[in-house]
Protein backbone atom coordinates (compact mmCIF):
# COMPACT_ATOMS: atom_id res chain seq x y z
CA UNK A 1 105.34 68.28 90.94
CA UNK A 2 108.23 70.59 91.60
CA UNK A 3 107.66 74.04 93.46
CA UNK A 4 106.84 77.39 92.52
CA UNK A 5 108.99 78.94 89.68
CA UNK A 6 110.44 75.59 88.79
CA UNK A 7 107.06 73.77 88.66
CA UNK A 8 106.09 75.73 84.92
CA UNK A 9 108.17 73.60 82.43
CA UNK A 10 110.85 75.43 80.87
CA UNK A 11 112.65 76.90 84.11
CA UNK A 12 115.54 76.00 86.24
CA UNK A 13 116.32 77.85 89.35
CA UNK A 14 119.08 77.71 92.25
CA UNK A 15 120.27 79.03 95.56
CA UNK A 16 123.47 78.95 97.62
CA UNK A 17 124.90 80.87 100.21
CA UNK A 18 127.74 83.14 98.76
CA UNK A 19 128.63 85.15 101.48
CA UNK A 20 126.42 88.46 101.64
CA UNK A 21 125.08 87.47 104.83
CA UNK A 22 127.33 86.86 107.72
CA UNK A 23 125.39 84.41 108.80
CA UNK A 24 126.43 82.07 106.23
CA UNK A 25 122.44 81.55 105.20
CA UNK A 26 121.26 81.50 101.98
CA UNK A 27 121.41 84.45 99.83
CA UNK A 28 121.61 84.18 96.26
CA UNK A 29 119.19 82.98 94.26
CA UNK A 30 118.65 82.56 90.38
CA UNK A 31 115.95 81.71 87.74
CA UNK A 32 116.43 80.90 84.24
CA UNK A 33 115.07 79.58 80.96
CA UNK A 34 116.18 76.18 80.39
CA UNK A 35 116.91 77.14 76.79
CA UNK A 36 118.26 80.65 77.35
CA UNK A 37 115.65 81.96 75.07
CA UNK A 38 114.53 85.04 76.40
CA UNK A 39 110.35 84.75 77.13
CA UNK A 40 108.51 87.60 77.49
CA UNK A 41 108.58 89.94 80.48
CA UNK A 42 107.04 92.00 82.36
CA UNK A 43 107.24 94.01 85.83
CA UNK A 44 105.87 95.80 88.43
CA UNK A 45 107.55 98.27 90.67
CA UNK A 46 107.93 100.17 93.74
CA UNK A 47 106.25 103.39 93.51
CA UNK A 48 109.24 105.14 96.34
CA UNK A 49 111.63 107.86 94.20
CA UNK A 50 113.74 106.50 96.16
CA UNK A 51 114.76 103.34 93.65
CA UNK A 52 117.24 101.06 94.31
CA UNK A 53 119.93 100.72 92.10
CA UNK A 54 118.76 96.59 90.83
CA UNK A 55 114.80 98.64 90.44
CA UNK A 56 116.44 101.27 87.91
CA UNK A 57 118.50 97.91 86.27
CA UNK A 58 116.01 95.90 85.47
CA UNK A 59 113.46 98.94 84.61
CA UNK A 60 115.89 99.69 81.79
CA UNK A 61 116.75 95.60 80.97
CA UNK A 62 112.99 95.46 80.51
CA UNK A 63 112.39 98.21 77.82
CA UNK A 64 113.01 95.37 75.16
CA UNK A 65 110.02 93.66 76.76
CA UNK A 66 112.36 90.21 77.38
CA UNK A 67 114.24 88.27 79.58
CA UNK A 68 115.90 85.41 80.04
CA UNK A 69 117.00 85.54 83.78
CA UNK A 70 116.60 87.22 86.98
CA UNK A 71 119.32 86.89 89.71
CA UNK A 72 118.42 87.74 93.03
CA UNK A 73 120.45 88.43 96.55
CA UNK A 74 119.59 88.99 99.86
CA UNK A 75 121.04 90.51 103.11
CA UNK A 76 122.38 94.23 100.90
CA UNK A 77 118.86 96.23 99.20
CA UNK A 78 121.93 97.89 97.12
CA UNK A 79 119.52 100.88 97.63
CA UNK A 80 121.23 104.66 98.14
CA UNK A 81 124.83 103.46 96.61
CA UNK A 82 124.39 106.16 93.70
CA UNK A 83 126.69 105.32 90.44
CA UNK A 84 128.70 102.48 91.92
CA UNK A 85 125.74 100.80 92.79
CA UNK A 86 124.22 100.80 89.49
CA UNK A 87 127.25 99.39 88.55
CA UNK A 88 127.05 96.83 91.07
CA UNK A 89 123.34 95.88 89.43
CA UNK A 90 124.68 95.58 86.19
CA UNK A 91 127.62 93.77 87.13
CA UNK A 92 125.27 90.90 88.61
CA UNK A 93 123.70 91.06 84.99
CA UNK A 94 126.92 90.45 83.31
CA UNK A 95 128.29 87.50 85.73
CA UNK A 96 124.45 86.28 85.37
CA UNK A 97 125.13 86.37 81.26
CA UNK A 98 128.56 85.23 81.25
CA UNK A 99 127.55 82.40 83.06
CA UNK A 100 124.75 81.07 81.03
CA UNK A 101 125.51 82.22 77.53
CA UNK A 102 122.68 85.50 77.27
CA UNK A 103 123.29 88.70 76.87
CA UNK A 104 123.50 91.13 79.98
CA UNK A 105 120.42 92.90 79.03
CA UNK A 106 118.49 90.05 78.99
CA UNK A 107 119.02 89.54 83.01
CA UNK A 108 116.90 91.47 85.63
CA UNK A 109 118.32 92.05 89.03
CA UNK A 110 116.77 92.07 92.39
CA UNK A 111 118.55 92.66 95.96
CA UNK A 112 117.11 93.09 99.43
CA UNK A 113 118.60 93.62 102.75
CA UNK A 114 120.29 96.79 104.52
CA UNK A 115 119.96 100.27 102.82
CA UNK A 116 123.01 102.11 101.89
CA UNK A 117 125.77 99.99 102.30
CA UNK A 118 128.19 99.18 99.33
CA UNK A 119 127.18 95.65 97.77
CA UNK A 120 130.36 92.83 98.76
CA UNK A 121 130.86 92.36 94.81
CA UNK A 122 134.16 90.01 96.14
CA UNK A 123 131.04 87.25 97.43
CA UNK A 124 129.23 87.85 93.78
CA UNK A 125 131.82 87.95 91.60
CA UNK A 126 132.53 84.12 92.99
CA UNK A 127 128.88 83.68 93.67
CA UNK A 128 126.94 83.90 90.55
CA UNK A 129 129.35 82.19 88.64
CA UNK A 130 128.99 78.59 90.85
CA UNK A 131 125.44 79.23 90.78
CA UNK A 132 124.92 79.71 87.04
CA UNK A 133 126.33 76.09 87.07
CA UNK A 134 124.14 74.61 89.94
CA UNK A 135 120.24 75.72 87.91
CA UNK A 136 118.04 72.80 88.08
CA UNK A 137 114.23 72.13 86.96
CA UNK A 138 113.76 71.50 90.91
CA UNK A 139 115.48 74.38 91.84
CA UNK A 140 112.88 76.38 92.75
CA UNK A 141 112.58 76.02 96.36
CA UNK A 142 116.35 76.60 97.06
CA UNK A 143 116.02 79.60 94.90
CA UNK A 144 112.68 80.70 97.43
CA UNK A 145 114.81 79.97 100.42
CA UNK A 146 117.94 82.09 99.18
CA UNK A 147 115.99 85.64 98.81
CA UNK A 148 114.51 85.43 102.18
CA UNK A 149 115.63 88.07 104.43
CA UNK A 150 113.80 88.09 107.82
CA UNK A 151 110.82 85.57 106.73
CA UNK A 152 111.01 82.87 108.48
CA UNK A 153 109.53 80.33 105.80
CA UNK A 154 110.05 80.43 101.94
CA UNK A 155 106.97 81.42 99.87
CA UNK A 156 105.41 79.80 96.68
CA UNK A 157 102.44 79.29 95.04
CA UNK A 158 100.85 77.58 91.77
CA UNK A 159 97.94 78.07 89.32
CA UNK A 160 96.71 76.65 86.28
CA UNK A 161 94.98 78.63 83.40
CA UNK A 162 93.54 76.25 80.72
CA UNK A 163 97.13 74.15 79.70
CA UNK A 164 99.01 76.73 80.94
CA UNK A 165 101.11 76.41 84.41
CA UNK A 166 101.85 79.65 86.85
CA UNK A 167 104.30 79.17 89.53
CA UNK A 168 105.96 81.68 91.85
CA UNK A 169 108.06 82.74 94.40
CA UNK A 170 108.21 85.84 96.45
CA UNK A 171 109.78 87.61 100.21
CA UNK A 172 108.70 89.92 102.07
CA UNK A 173 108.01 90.05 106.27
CA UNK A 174 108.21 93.48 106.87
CA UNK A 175 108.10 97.47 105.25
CA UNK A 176 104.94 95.79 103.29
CA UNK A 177 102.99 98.91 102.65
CA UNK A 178 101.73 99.83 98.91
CA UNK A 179 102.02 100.63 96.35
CA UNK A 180 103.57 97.88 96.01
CA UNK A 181 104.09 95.78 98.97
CA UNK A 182 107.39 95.59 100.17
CA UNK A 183 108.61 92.52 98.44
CA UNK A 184 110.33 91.05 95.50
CA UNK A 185 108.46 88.57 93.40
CA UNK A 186 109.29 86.36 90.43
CA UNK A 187 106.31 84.62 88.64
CA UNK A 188 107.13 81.90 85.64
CA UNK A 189 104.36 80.99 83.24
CA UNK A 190 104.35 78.74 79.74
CA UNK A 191 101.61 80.56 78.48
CA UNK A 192 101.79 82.41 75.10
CA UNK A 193 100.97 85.95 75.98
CA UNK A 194 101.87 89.27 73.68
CA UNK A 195 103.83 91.59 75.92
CA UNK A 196 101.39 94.23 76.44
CA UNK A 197 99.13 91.34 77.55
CA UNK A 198 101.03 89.82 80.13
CA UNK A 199 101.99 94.26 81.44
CA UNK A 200 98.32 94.41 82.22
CA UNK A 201 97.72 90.97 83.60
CA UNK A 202 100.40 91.76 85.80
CA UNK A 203 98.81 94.81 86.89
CA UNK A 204 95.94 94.30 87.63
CA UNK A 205 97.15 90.90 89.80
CA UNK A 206 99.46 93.20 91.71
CA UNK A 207 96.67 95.85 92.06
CA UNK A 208 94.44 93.29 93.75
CA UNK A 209 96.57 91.43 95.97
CA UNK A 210 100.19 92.59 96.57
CA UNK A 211 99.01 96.70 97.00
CA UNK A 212 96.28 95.51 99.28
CA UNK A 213 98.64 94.13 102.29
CA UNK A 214 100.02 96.46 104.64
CA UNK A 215 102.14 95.10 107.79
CA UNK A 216 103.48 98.52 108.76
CA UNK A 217 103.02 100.93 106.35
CA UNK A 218 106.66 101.48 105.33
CA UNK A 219 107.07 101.63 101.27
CA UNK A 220 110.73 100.01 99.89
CA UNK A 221 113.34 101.01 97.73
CA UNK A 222 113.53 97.76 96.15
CA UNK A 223 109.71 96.47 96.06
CA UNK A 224 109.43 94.59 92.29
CA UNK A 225 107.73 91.82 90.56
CA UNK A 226 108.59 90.41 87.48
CA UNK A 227 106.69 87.73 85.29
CA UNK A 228 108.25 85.44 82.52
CA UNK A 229 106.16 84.06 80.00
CA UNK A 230 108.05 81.56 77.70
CA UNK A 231 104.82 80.42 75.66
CA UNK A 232 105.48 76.77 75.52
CA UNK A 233 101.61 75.78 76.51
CA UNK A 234 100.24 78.27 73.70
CA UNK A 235 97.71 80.85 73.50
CA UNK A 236 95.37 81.36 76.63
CA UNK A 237 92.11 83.26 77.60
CA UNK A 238 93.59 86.40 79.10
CA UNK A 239 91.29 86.42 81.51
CA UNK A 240 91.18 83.17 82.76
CA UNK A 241 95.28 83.79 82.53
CA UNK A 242 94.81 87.06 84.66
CA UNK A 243 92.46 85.08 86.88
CA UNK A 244 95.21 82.62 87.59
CA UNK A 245 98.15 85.40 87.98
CA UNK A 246 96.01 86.81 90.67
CA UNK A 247 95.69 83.56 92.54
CA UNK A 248 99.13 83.15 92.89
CA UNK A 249 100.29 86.94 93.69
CA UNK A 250 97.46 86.50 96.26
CA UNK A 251 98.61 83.51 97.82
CA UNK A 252 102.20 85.15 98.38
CA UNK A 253 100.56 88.21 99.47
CA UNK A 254 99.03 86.26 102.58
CA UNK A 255 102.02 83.89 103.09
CA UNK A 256 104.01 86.96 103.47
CA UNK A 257 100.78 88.60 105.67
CA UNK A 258 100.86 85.46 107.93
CA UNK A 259 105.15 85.29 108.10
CA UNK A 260 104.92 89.13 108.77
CA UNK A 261 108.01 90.00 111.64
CA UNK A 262 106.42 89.61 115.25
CA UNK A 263 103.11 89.01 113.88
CA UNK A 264 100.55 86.98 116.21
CA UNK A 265 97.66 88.09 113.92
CA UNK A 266 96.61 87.42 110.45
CA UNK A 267 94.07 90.26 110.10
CA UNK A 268 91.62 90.94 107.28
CA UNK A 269 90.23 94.34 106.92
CA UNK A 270 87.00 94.54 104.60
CA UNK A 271 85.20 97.19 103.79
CA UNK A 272 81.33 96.93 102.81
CA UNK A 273 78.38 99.77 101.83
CA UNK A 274 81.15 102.13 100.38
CA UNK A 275 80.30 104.42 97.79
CA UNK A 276 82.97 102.46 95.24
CA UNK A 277 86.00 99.93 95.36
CA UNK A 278 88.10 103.05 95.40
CA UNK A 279 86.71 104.75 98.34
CA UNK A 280 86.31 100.93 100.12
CA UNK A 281 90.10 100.42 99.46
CA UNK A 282 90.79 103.77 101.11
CA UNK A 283 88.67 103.05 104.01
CA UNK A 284 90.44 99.34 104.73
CA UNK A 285 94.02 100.49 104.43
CA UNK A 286 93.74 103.58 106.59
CA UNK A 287 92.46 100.78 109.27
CA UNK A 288 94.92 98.37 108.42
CA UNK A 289 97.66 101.01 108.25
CA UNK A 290 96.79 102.10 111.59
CA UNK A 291 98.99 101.40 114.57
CA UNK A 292 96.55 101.85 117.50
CA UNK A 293 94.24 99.54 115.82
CA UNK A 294 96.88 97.03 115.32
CA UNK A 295 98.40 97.79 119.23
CA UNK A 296 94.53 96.82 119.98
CA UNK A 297 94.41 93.37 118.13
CA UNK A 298 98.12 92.48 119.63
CA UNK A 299 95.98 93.15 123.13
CA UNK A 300 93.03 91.58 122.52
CA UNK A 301 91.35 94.26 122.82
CA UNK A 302 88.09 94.47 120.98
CA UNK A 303 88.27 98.91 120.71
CA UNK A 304 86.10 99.48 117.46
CA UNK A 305 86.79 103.29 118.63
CA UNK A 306 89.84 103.25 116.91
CA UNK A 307 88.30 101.56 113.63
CA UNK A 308 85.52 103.80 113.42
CA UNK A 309 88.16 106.79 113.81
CA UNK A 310 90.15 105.73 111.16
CA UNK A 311 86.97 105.35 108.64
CA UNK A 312 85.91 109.08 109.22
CA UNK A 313 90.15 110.34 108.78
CA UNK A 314 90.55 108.17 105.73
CA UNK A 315 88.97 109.53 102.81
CA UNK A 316 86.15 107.65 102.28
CA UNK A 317 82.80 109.11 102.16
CA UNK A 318 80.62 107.97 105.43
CA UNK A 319 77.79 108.91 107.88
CA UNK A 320 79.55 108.11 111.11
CA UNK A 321 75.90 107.09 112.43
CA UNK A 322 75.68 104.79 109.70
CA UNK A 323 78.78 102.17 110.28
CA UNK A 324 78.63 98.91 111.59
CA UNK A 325 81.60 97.03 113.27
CA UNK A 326 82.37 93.57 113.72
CA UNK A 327 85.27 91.15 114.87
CA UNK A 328 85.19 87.56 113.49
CA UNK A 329 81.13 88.16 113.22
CA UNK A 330 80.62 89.86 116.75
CA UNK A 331 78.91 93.29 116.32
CA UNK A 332 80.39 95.42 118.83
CA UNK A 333 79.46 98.77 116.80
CA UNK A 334 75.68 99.29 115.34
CA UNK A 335 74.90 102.27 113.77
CA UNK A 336 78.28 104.33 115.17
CA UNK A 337 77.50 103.69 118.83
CA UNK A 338 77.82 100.74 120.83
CA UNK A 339 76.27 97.38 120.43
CA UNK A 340 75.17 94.91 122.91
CA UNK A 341 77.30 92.29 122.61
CA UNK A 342 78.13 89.40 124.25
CA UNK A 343 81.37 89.46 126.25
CA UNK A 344 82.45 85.67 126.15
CA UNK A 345 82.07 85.74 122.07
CA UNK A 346 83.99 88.75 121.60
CA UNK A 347 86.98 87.32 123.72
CA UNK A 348 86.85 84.07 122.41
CA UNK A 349 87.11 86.17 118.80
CA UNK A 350 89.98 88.27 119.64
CA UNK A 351 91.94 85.14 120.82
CA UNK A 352 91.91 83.89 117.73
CA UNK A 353 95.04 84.16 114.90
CA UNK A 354 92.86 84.60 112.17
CA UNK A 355 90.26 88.03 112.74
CA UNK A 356 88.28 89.35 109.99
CA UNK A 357 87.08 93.14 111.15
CA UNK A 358 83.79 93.88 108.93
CA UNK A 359 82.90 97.90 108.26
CA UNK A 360 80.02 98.29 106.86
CA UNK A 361 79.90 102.14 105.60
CA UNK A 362 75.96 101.70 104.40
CA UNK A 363 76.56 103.82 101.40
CA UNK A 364 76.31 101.64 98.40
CA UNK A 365 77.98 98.53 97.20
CA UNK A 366 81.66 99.43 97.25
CA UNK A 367 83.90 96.31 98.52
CA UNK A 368 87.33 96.24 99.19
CA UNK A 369 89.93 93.84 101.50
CA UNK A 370 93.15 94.39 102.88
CA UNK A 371 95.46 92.40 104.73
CA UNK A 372 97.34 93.22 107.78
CA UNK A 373 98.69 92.29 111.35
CA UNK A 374 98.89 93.06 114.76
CA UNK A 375 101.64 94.92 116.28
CA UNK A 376 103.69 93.51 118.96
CA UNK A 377 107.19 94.01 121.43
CA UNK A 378 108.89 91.49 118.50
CA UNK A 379 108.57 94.01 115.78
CA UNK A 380 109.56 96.63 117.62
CA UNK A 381 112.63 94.42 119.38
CA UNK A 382 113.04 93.23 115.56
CA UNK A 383 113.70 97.10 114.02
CA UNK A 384 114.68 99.52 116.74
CA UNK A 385 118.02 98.49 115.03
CA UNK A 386 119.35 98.32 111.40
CA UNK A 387 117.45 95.13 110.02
């Protein structure tokens, strides 16, 4: 079975290296109906007013509700390039159409990479043409590889729903804060889904996985998923299509959680005993958000001080003589004080890669979970320069 966006019949995908990156890795990806017919779209987008210029694109390309491709680069966000840059974005539409027979509205664009430097439209104007003539049904891994920026590994994922096949692709290593993540996305499905539909589905997947990671808190310019549904498998249950959507935006949530720049952690902060979801959510992303808990976890350093802190500043309702703390199942906070514990478990915790940290506010039943990482010298050395 082929990969990701490729592995729902009906798509073809690509990557190559056209020259954005001086590097010579990688950086232009596309995905396509085999057909050309547009399927139905939808997306999801970065909540910063500060849009890039392929977000404000494809917002417009998608008021008709279809699509028939999405061409992605990496290495330039095209992000703070005013009216050229729009033009840019819509120029990558046109080669995209020109080069496999749609029209330009029916192509979303996505770019990542450095803010507010002009787009080298020399590289695409020879790029996207090759590549509209390189699209293959097991394209999609090339096309996973091509939008990666600072990840180290691609990212893809697959989920059935009834007959119908999900498959997607997605990068993102760093500024992963919501809402959304920091990321771009592309999700393929053959399931027949009326447009408003597939909007919420897509919603509510991105609500529960993608806006609950956080590496460093940073929101994008560019951050968008999109979803095409061509319909080929027929009708499916909604929610067992939703269900399915969610599996694979979570998946690439934690691939991206666990490729995260400098990361030696894979944390998961939940929340328990909060008066609702909302007020749990609050509570785990003001601890995953913060950076002396994360300095702690790069340090091994079990210092529920800093969790319990961040509780009583976030939000969320709470007794502070009512929380319990854990790491990986060690108590080390009972009741918002202290817990005899023993030492030897809570270190042989903390070495671990994977840590779950457990809050329990003691309010009511209110559950939420959100990812994050440590801190460490190699995301600093990574971003103390323009990256």
């Amino acid at each position: 079975m082929t990969s990701g966006v490729t592995a729902v019949p009906g798509f073809v995908a690509g990557g190559i290296a056209c020259g954005i990156k001086p590097s010579g890795e990688p950086d232009l990806a596309l995905l396509a109906t085999d057909d050309r017919i547009p399927a139905t779209a939808a997306g999801v987008f970065t909540t910063n007013l500060a849009q890039a210029a392929p977000v404000q694109v494809s917002r417009r390309h998608l008021a008709s509700g279809r699509a028939a491709a999405v061409v992605l680069s990496s290495g330039n966000a095209n992000a703070a390039t005013g009216e050229p840059g729009r033009h840019d974005a819509a120029r990558m539409c046109e080669l995209t159409a020109l080069g496999i027979g749609v029209a330009p509205d029916d192509v979303l664009v996505c770019s990542t990479g450095l803010i507010g430097i002009p787009m080298p439209m020399d590289a695409l104007e020879v790029g996207i043409p090759k590549l509209c003539g390189e699209l293959a049904a097991d394209g999609g891994s090339r096309a996973a590889r091509a939008m990666m920026t600072t990840d180290t590994k691609r990212k893809e994922a697959v989920a059935r729903a009834g007959a119908a096949t999900i498959g997607g692709m997605a990068k993102g290593a760093a500024m992963l804060s919501p809402a959304m993540a920091t990321m771009l996305a592309a999700v393929t499905t053959d399931a027949a889904l009326e447009r408003h539909d597939l909007q919420r589905a897509l919603a509510q997947a991105v609500s529960e996985t993608f806006d609950c990671l956080s590496v460093d808190g940073c929101r994008s310019t560019n951050d968008t998923v999109l979803v095409l549904a061509n319909g080929r498998a027929g009708a499916v249950d909604v929610h067992a299509f939703t269900a399915a959507l969610t599996e694979v935006c979570g998946s690439l949530a934690e691939q991206m959680a666990r490729d995260a720049e400098g990361a030696t952690k894979f944390v998961t902060v939940r929340v328990v005993g909060a008066r609702n979801i909302a007020e749990a959510r609050t509570a785990a992303r003001a601890v995953a958000d913060s950076q002396l808990v994360q300095c702690s976890l790069n340090g091994n350093d079990p210092y529920w001080g800093r969790v319990l802190s961040e509780l009583g500043a976030s939000g969320a309702f709470l007794d502070p003589e009512g929380v319990d703390i854990s790491y990986n199942g060690v108590t080390v906070c009972r009741d918002g004080v202290a817990a005899a514990h023993d030492e030897r478990a809570i270190i042989a915790a903390l070495a671990e890669h994977d840590i779950e940290i457990l809050c329990d506010l003691r309010q009511a039943h209110g559950e939420a979970t959100v990812l994050t990482t440590d801190l460490s010298h190699a995301y600093i050395d990574e971003n103390r320069r323009t990256s």
